[in-house]
Protein backbone atom coordinates (compact mmCIF):
# COMPACT_ATOMS: atom_id res chain seq x y z
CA UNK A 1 -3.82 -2.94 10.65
CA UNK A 2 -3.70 0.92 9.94
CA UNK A 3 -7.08 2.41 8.16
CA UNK A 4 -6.60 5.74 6.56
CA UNK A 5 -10.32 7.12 5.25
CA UNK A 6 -12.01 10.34 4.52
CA UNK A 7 -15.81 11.31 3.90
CA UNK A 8 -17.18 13.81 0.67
CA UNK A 9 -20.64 13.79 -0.86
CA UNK A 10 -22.31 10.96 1.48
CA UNK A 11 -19.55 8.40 0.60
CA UNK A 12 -16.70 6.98 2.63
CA UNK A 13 -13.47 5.77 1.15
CA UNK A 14 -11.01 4.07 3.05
CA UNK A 15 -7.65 2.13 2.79
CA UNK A 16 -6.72 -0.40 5.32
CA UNK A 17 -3.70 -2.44 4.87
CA UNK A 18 -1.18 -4.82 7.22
CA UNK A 19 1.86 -6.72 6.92
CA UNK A 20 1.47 -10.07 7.61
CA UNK A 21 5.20 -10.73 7.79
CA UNK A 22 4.42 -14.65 6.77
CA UNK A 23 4.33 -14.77 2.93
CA UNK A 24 1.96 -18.08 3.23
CA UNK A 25 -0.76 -16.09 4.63
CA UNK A 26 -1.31 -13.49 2.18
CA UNK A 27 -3.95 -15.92 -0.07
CA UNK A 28 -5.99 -16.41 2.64
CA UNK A 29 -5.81 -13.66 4.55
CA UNK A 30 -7.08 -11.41 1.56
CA UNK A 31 -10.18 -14.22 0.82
CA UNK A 32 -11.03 -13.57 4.91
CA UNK A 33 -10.60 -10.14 4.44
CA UNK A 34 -13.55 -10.14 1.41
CA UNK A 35 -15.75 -12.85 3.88
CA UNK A 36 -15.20 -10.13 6.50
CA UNK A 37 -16.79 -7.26 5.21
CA UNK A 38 -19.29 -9.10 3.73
CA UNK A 39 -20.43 -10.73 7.12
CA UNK A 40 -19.76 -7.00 8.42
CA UNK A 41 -22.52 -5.71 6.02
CA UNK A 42 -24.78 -8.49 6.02
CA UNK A 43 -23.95 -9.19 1.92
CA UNK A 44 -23.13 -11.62 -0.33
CA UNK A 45 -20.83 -10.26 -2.45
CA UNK A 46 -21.01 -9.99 -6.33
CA UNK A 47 -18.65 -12.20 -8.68
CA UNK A 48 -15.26 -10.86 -8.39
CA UNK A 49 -13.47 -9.86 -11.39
CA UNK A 50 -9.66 -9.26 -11.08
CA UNK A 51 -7.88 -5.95 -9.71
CA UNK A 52 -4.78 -5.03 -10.64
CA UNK A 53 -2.76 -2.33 -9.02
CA UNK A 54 0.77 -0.61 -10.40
CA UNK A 55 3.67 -2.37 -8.07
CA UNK A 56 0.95 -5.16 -6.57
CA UNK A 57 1.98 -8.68 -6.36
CA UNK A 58 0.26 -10.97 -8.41
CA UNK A 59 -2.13 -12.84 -6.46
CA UNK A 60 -5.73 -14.31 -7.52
CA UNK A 61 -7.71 -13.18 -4.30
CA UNK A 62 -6.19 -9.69 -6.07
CA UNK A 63 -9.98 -8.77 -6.81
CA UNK A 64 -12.70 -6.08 -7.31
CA UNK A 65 -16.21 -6.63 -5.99
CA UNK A 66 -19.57 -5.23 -4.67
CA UNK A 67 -22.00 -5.34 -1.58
CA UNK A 68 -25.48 -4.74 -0.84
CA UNK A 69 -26.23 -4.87 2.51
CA UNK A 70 -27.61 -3.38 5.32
CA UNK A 71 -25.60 -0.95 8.34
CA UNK A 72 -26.01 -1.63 11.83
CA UNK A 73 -29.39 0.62 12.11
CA UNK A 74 -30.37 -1.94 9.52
CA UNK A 75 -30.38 1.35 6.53
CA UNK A 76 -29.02 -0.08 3.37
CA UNK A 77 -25.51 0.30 2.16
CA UNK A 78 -23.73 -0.64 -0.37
CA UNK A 79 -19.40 -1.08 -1.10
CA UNK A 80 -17.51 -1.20 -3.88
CA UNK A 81 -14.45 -3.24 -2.43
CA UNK A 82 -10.96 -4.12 -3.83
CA UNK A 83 -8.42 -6.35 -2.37
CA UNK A 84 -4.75 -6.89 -3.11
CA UNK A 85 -0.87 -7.50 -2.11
CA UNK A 86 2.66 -6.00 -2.41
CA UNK A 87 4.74 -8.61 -0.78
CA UNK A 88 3.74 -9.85 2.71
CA UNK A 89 1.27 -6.49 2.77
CA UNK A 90 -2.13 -6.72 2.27
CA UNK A 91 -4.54 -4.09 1.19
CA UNK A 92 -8.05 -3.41 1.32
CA UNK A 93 -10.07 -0.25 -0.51
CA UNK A 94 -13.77 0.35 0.42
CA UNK A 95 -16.15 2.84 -1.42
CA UNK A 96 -19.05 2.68 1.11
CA UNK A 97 -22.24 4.66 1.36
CA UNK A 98 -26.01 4.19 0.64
CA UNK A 99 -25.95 4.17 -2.95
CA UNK A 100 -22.22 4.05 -4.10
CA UNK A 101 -21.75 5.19 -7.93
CA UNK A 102 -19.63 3.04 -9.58
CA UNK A 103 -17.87 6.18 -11.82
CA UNK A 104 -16.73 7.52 -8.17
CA UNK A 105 -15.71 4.18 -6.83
CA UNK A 106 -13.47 3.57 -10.55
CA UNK A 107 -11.95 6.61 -10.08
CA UNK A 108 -10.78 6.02 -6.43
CA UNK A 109 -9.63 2.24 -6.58
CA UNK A 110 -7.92 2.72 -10.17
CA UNK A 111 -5.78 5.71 -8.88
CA UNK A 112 -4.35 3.35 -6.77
CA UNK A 113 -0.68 2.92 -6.86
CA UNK A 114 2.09 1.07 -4.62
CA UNK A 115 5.38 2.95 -5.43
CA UNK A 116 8.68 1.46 -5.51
């Protein structure tokens, strides 16, 4: 898995993403990958509603949700997560911080774009 991620303003954002090379893992690899981090966080996550990114394969673990939960030194923190596929590669974007504003999180998981 490769993780790219930078820090502004008290927020993290990061993009991790893999190639599973088996095309019958993708489904459940991306539902593990959203049981992950909320496990990692301590959360249960909201309802997912749907993500869509430009050159993404369809897929319905392709979703958007949020966290509340608590960091290792027990602090709260919250994530504004998004999940998705191109092919055999999975994706995941993370907005994480102690109180993550959902206008900043919008703006970094809808610029999102797989090219060609």
């Amino acid at each position: 898995m490769t993780l790219v991620s930078c820090q502004t303003a008290g927020l993290t954002f990061a993009l991790s993403h893999a190639d599973l090379v088996d095309p019958a893992r993708v489904t459940t690899t991306l539902a593990e990958m959203r049981s992950v981090l909320a496990v990692n966080l301590g959360a249960e996550a909201t309802q997912p509603v749907a993500f869509v990114v430009a050159g993404m394969t369809p897929n319905a673990q392709a979703i958007r949700f949020r966290l509340d939960g608590r960091a290792p030194d027990g602090a709260p923190i919250e994530a504004v997560a998004a999940l998705f596929a191109r092919g055999t590669r999975v994706f995941q974007a993370v907005v994480l911080g102690n109180h993550v504003d959902e206008g900043a999180a919008g703006v970094f998981l809808d610029s999102l774009r797989l090219r060609s």
